[in-house]
Protein backbone atom coordinates (compact mmCIF):
# COMPACT_ATOMS: atom_id res chain seq x y z
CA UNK A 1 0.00 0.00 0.00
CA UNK A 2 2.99 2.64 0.83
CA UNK A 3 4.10 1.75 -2.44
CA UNK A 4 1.02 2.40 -4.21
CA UNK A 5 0.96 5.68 -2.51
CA UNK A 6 4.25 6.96 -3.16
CA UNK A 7 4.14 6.32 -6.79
CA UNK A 8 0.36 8.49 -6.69
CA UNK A 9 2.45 10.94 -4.95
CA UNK A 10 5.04 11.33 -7.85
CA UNK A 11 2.72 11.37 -10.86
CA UNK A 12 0.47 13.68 -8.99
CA UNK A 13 2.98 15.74 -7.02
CA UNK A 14 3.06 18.42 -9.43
CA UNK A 15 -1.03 19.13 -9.43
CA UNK A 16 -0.94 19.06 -5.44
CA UNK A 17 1.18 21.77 -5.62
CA UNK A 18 0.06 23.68 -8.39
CA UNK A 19 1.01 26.73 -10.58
CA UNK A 20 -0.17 30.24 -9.43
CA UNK A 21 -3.80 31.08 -10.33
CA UNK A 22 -4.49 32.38 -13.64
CA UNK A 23 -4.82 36.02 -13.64
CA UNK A 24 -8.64 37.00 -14.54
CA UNK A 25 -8.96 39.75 -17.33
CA UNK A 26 -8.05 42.82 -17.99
CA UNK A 27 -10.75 45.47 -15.88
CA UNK A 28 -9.23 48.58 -16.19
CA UNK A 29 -7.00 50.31 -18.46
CA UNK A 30 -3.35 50.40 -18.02
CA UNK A 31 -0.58 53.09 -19.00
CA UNK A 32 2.85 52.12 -18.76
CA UNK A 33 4.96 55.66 -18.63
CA UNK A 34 8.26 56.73 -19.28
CA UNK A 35 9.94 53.38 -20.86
CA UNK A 36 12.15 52.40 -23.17
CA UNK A 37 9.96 50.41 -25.62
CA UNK A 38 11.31 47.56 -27.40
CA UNK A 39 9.07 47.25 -30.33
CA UNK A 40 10.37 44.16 -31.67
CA UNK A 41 10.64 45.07 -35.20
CA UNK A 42 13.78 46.36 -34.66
CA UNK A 43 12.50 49.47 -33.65
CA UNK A 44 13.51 51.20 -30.14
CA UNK A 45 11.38 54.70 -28.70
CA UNK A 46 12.65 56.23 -25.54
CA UNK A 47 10.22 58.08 -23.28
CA UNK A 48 7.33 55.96 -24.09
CA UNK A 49 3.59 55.50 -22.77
CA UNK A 50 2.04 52.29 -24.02
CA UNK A 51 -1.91 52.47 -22.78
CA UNK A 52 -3.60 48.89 -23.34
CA UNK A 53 -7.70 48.15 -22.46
CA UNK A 54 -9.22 45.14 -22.84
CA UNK A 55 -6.17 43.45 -23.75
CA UNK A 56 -5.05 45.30 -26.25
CA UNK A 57 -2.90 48.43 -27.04
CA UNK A 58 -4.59 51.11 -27.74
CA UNK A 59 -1.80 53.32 -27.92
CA UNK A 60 2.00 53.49 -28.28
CA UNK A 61 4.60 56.35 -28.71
CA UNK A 62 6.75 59.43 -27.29
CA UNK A 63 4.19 61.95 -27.75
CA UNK A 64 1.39 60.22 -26.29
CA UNK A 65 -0.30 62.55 -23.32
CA UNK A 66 -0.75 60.56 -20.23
CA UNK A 67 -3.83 59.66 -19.05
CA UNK A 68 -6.45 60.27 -15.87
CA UNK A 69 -7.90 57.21 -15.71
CA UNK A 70 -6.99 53.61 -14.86
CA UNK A 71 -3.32 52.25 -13.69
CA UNK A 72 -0.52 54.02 -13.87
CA UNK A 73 3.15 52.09 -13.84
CA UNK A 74 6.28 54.73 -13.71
CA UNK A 75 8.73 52.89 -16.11
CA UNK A 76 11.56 55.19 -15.92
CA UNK A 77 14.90 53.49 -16.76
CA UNK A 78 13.15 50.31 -17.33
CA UNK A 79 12.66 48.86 -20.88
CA UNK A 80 9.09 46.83 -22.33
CA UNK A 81 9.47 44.00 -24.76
CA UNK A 82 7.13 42.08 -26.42
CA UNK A 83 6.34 38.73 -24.59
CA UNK A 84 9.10 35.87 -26.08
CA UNK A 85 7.89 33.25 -27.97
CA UNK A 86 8.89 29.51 -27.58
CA UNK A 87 8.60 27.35 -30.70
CA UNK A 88 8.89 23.74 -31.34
CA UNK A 89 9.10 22.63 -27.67
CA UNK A 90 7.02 20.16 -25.96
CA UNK A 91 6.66 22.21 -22.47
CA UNK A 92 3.24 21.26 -21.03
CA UNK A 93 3.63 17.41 -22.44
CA UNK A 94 5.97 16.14 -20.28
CA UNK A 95 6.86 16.93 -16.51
CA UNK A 96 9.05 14.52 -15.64
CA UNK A 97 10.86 12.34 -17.64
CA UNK A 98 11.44 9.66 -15.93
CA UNK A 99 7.86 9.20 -14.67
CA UNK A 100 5.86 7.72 -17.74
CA UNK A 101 2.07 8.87 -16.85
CA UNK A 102 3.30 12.49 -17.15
CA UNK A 103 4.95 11.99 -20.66
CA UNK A 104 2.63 13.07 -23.54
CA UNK A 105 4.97 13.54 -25.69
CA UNK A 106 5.86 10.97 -28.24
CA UNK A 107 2.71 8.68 -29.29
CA UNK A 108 2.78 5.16 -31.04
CA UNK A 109 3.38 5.27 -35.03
CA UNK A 110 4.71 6.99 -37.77
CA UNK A 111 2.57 8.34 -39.84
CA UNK A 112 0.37 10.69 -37.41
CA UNK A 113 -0.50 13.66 -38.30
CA UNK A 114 -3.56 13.76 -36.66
CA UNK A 115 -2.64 13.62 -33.32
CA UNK A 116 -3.21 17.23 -31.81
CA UNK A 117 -0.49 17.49 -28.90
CA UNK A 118 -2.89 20.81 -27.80
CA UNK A 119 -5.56 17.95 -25.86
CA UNK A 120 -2.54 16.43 -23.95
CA UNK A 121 -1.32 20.26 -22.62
CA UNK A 122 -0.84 20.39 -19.05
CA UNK A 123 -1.91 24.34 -18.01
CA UNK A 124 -0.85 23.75 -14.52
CA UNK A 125 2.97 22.31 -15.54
CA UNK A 126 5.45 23.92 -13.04
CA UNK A 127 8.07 23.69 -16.03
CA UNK A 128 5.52 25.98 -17.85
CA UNK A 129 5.41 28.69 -15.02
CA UNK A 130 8.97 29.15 -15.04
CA UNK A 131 8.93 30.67 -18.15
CA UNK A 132 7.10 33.68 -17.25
CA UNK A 133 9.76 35.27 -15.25
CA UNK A 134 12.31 35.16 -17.79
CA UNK A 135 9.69 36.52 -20.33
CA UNK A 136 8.93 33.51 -22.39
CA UNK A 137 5.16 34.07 -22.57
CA UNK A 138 4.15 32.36 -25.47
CA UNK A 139 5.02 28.44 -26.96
CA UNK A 140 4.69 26.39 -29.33
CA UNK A 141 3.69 23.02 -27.89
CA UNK A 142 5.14 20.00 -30.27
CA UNK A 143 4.75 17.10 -30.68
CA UNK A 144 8.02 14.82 -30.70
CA UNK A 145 9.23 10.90 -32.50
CA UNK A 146 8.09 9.18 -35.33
CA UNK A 147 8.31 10.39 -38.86
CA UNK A 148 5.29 12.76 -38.66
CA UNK A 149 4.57 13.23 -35.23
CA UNK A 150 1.63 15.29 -35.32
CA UNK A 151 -0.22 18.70 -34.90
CA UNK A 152 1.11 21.68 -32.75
CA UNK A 153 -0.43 24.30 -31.24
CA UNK A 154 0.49 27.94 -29.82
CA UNK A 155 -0.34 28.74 -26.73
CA UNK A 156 -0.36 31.48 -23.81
CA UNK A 157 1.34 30.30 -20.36
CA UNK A 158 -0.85 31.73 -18.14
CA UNK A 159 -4.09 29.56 -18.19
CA UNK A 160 -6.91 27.03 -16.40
CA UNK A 161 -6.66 24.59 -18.91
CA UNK A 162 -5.39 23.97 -22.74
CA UNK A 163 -8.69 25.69 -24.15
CA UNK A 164 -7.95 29.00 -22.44
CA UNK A 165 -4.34 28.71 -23.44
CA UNK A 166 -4.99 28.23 -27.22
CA UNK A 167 -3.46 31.27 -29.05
CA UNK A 168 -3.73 29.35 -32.61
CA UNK A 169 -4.78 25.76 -32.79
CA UNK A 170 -3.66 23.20 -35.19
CA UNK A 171 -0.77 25.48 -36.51
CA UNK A 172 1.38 22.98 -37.92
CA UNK A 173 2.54 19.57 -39.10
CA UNK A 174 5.77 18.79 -37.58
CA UNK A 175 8.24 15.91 -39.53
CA UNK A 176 11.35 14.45 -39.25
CA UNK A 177 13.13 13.76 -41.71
CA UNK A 178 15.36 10.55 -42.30
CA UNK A 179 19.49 11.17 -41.58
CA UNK A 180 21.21 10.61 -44.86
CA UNK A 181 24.11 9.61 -42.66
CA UNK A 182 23.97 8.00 -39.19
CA UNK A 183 26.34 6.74 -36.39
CA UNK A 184 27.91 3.33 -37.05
CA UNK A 185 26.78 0.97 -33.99
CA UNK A 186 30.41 -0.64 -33.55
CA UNK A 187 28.71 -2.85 -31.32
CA UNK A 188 27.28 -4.64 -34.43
CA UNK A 189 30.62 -4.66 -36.53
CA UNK A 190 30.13 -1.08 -38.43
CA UNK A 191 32.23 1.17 -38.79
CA UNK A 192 32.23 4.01 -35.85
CA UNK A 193 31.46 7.50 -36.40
CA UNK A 194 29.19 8.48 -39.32
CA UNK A 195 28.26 6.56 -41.96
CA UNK A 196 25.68 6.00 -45.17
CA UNK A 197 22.13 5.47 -44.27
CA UNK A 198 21.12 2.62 -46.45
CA UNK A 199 17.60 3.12 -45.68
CA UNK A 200 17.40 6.67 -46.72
CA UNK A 201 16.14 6.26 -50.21
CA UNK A 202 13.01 3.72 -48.85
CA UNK A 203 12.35 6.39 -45.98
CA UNK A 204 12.03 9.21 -48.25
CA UNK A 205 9.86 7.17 -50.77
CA UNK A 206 7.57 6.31 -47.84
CA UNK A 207 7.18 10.06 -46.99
CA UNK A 208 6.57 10.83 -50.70
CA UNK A 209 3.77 8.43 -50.81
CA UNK A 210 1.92 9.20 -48.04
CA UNK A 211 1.97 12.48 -49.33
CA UNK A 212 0.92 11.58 -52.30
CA UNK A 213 -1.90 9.68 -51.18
CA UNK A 214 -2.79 12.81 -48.88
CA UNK A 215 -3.42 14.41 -51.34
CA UNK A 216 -5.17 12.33 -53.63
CA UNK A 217 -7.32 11.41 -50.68
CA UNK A 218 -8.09 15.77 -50.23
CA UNK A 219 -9.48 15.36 -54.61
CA UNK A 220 -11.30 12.62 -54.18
CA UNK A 221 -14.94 13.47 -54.50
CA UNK A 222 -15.99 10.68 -52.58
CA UNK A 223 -14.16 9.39 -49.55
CA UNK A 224 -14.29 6.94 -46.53
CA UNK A 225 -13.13 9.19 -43.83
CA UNK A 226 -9.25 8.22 -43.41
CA UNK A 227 -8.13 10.50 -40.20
CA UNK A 228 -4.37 10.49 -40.97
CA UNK A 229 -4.79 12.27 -44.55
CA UNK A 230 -7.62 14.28 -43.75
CA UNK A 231 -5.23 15.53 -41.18
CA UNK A 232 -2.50 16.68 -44.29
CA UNK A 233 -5.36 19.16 -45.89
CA UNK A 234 -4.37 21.76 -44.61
CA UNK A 235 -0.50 21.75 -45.37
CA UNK A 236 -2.01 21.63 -49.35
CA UNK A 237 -4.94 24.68 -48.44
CA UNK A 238 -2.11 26.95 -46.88
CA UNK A 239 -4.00 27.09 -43.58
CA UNK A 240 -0.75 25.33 -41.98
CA UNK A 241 2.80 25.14 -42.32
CA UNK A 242 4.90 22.40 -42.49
CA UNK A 243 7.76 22.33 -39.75
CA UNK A 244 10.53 20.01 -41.20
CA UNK A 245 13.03 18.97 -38.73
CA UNK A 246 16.27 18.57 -40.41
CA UNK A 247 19.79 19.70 -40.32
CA UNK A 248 21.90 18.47 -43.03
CA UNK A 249 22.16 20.32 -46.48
CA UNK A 250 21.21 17.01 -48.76
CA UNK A 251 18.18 16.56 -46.27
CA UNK A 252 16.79 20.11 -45.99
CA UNK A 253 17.01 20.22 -50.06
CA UNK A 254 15.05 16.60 -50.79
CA UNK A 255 12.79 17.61 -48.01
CA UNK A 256 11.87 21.42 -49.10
CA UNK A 257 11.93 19.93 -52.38
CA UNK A 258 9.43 17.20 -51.86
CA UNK A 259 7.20 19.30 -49.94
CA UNK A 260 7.11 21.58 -53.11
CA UNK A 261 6.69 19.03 -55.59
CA UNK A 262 3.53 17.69 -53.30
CA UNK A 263 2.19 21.37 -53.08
CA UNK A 264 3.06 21.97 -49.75
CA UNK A 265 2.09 26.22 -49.53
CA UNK A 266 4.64 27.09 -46.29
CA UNK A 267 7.13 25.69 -45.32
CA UNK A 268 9.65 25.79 -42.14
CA UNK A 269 13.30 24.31 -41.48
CA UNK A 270 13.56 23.74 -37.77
CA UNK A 271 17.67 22.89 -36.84
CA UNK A 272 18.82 24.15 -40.01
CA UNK A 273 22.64 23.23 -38.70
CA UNK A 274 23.56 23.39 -42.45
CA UNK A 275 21.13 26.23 -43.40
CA UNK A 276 24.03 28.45 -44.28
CA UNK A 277 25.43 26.47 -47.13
CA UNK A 278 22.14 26.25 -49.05
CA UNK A 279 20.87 29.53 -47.91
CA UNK A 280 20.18 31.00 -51.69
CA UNK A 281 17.92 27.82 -52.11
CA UNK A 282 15.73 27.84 -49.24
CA UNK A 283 15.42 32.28 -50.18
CA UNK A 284 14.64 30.91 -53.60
CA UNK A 285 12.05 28.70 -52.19
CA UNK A 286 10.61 31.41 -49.41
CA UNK A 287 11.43 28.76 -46.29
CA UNK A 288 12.19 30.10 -43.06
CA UNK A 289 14.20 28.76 -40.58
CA UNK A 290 13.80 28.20 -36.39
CA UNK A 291 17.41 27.72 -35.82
CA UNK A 292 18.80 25.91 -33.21
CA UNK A 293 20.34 27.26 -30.08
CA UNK A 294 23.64 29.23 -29.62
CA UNK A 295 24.70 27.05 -26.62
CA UNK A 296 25.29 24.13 -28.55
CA UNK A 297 29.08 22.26 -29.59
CA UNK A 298 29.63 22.21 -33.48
CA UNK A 299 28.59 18.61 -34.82
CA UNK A 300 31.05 17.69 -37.10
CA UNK A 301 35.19 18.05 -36.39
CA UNK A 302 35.35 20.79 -39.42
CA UNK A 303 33.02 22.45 -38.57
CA UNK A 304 34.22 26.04 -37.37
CA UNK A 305 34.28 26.22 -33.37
CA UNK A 306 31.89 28.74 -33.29
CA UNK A 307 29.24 27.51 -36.02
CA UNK A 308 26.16 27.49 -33.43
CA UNK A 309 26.83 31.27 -31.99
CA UNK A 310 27.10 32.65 -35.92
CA UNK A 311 24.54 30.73 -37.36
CA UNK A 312 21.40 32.64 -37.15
CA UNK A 313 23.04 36.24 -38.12
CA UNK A 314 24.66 34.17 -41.48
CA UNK A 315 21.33 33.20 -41.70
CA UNK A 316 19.94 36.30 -41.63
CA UNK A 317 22.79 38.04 -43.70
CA UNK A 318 21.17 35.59 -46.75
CA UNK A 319 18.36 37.33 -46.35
CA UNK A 320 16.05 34.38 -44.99
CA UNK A 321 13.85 34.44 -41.90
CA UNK A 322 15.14 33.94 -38.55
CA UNK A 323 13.55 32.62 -35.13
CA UNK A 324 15.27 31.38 -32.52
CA UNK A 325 14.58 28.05 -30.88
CA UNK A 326 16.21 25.12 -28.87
CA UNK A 327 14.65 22.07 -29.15
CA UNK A 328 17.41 20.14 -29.18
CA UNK A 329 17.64 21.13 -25.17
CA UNK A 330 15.61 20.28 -22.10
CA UNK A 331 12.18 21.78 -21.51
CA UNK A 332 13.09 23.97 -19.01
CA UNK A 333 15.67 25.52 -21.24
CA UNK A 334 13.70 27.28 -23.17
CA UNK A 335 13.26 29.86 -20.53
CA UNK A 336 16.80 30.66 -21.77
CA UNK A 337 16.08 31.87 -25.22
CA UNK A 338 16.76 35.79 -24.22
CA UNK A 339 20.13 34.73 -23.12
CA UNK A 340 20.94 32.53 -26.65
CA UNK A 341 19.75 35.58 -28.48
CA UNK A 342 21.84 37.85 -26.39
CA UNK A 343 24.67 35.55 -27.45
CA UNK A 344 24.17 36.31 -30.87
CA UNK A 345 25.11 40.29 -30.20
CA UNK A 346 28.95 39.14 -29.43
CA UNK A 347 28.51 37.60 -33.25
CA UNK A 348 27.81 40.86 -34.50
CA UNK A 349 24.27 41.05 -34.43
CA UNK A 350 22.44 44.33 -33.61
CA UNK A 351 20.67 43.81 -30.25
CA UNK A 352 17.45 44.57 -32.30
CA UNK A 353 17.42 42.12 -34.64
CA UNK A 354 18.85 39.73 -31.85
CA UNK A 355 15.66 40.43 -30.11
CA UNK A 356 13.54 39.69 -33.11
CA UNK A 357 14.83 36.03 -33.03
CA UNK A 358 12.31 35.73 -30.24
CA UNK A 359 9.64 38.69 -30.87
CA UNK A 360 8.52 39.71 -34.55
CA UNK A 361 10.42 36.98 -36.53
CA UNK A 362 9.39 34.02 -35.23
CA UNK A 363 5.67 34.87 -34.93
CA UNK A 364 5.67 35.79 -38.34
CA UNK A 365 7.17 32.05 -38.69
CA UNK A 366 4.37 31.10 -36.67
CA UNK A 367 1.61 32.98 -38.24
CA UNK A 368 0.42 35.06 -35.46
CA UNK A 369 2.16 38.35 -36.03
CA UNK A 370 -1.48 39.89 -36.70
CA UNK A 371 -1.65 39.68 -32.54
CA UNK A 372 2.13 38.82 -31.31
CA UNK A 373 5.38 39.38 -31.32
CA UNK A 374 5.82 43.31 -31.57
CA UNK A 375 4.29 46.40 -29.41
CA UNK A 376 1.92 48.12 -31.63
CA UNK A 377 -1.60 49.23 -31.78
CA UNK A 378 -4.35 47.01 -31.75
CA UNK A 379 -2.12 44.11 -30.82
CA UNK A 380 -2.39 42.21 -28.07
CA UNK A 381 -0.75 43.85 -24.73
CA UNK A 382 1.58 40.19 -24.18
CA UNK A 383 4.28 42.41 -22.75
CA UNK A 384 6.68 42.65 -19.80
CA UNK A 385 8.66 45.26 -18.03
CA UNK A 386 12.31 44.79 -17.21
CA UNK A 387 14.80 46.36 -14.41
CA UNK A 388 17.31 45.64 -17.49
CA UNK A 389 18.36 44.22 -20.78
CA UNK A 390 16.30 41.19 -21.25
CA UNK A 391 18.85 39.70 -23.92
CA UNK A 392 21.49 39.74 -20.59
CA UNK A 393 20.92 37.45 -17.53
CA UNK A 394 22.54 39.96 -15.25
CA UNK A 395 20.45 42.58 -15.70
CA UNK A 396 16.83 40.74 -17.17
CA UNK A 397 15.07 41.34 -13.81
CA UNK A 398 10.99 41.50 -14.81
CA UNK A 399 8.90 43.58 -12.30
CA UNK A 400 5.78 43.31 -14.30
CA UNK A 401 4.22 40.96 -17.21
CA UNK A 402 0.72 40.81 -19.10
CA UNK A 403 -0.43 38.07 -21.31
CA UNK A 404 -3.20 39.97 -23.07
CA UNK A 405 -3.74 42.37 -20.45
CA UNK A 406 -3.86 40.09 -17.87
CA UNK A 407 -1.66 41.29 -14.88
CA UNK A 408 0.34 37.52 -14.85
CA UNK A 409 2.14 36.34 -11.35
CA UNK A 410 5.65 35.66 -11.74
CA UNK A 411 6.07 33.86 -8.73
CA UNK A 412 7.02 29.96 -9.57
CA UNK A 413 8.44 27.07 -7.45
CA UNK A 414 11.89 28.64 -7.92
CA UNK A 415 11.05 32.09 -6.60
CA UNK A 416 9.43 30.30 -3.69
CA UNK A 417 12.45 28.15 -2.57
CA UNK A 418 14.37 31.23 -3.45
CA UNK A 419 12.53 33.14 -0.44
CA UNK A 420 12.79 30.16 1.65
CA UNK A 421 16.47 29.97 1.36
CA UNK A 422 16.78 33.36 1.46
CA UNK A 423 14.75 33.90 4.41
CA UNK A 424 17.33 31.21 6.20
CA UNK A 425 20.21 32.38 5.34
CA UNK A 426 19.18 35.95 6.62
CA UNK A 427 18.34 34.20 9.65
CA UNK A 428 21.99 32.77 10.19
CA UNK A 429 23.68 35.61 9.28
CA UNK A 430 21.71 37.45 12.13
CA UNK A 431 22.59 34.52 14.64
CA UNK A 432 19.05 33.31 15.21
């Protein structure tokens, strides 16, 4: 019986102690004074007043008059961004790894596109939370394994349950594609490091005909109802993107060319390690790329030591579109994304355009630039104020965040043990 109990007590843990509450909506009309506004489209106005009512900014600029009614926040010497966005991660689908019933993840098969990871979002995931205080407001929760591994969604992190958090649902097929080469298993006789995939040419004809048949199955006048292909209608329609996982340069070409022979209307390279040495083909062929982080080792021994921190401005120097996003990490590093953007700045990178690796960029990747991603009127107020620069860790200190309108907590777990600890070792040092 204890042991029944204590494994209740790990899956569960998490929703005894759960997130802070929600914040309820916007009732009164805010002005944020005096600021240094960030627009996110590379943009920068000192002295600002942003006024936002019913979650949404009604007004932005230097020579805006200040107003008599609602809240007023002095923001002198502090800067406003645009809430981050956090694409291609799987935050809210798995809390723990090593606990199984909290892993939503990765499901059984292939071929899936019709698994929507949006159902399986946990609102209440602590990893979630501790976002917020870092300024990652927004994600894109993904779907991971298999070939096609299913639907995303965007999402808001401040919310009761995944139908409050839906920002955009269904954005997105996500697939990844087969490794031309792979790692030898020496255990088995081959040779070690990388070498041919012999199965590349039969994995890449399999995706080809399930496209094929997708699409077939979207003419047909008359149709049993096959989930799995209905699913693929809208990558054909334009009313989602595809999001291509790949890295090398012969597997981002056969896959952006594939998805163009089969009519695919938008298309996005997420890794893109290789992006820079077919960068006039994926311009040609209007695919943007989520790049991977900055904190990462080079892959290959010639590669240059310091491919990952120059990447994304050599992407962006070929003219393509840049977000920023690090999938290849752990969950809870995506609350870093500020600092792999700030990274980019030692590259050569203007801090602007660093910033819109996270802001205006990738939710134009994304699709929801109508609403996110920069500070202007008639968006939606998903903003946050900062003691500092929010692309530095030393200085991003957030005092105040909104998620349309919505006055958000920042407190999380780690602020709370921080307090604890804190409140201690005050304690000691005062000899009680």
């Amino acid at each position: 019986m204890k042991k029944i109990f204590l494994i209740i007590a790990i899956v569960f843990g998490v929703s005894l102690n759960a997130q802070q509450t929600p914040a309820p909506p916007q009732s009164e009309q805010v002005a944020i004074i005096g600021a240094t506004a960030h627009i996110g489209n590379g943009e920068v106005i000192e002295n600002c007043t942003i006024i936002f009512k019913d979650g949404k900014i009604t007004a932005i600029g230097a020579d805006i008059m200040t107003p008599t009614i609602g809240t007023m926040i002095n923001a002198e010497g502090r800067h406003v961004y645009p809430g981050f966005i956090a694409p291609s991660k799987s935050l809210g689908l798995v809390e723990v790894d090593a606990v199984r019933a909290s892993d939503d993840q990765d499901e059984i098969g292939e071929m899936i596109p019709h698994i929507r990871s949006l159902i399986a979002y946990n609102a209440e995931s602590k990893v979630v939370e501790s976002m917020r205080p870092n300024g990652v407001l927004i994600g894109q929760v993904t779907p991971q394994g298999g070939t096609i591994s299913g639907t995303s969604s965007i999402v808001q992190f401040d919310a009761w349950n995944w139908e409050d958090a839906a920002v955009k649902t269904d954005d997105g097929i996500h697939m990844n594609w087969p490794n031309f080469f792979r790692r030898g298993r020496w255990w088995m006789g081959e040779e070690r490091g990388y070498i041919p995939n012999k199965e590349y040419g039969k994995e890449m004809d399999d995706i080809k005909l399930f496209f094929q048949n997708s699409l077939a199955y979207g003419k047909a006048a008359e149709k049993e109802k096959n989930l799995p292909f209905a699913a693929m209608q809208g990558l054909f329609d334009g009313s989602q993107r595809l999001y291509i996982h790949a890295n090398g340069e012969k597997e981002m070409t056969d896959a952006v060319t594939m998805a163009k022979e089969m009519s695919v209307k938008n298309v996005v390279i997420v890794g893109g390690y290789k992006a820079n040495k077919i960068a006039d083909f994926l311009k040609e062929n209007d695919v943007a790329v989520l790049v991977e982080r900055t904190h990462a080792l080079p892959s290959f021994d010639d590669d240059d030591y310091d491919i990952t921190y120059k990447l994304p401005k050599l992407l962006l120097d070929a003219g393509l579109l840049v977000g920023l996003q690090n999938e290849d990490a752990a969950n809870f590093q995506a609350r870093n994304l500020a600092f792999y953007a700030g990274q980019t700045v030692a590259q050569g990178l203007d801090k602007e355009t660093a910033l819109q690796l996270l802001t205006g960029n990738t939710a134009k990747i994304l699709g929801i630039d109508d609403m996110y991603g920069t500070l202007e009127e008639g968006k939606s107020a998903t903003l946050f104020i900062s003691e500092g620069d929010a692309l530095d860790m030393r200085t991003n200190k957030l005092t105040k965040a909104y998620i349309d309108g919505r006055d958000i907590s920042l407190e999380t777990h780690q602020t709370e043990l921080w307090k604890r600890y804190m409140g201690k070792y005050e304690r000691e040092k005062e000899g009680q």
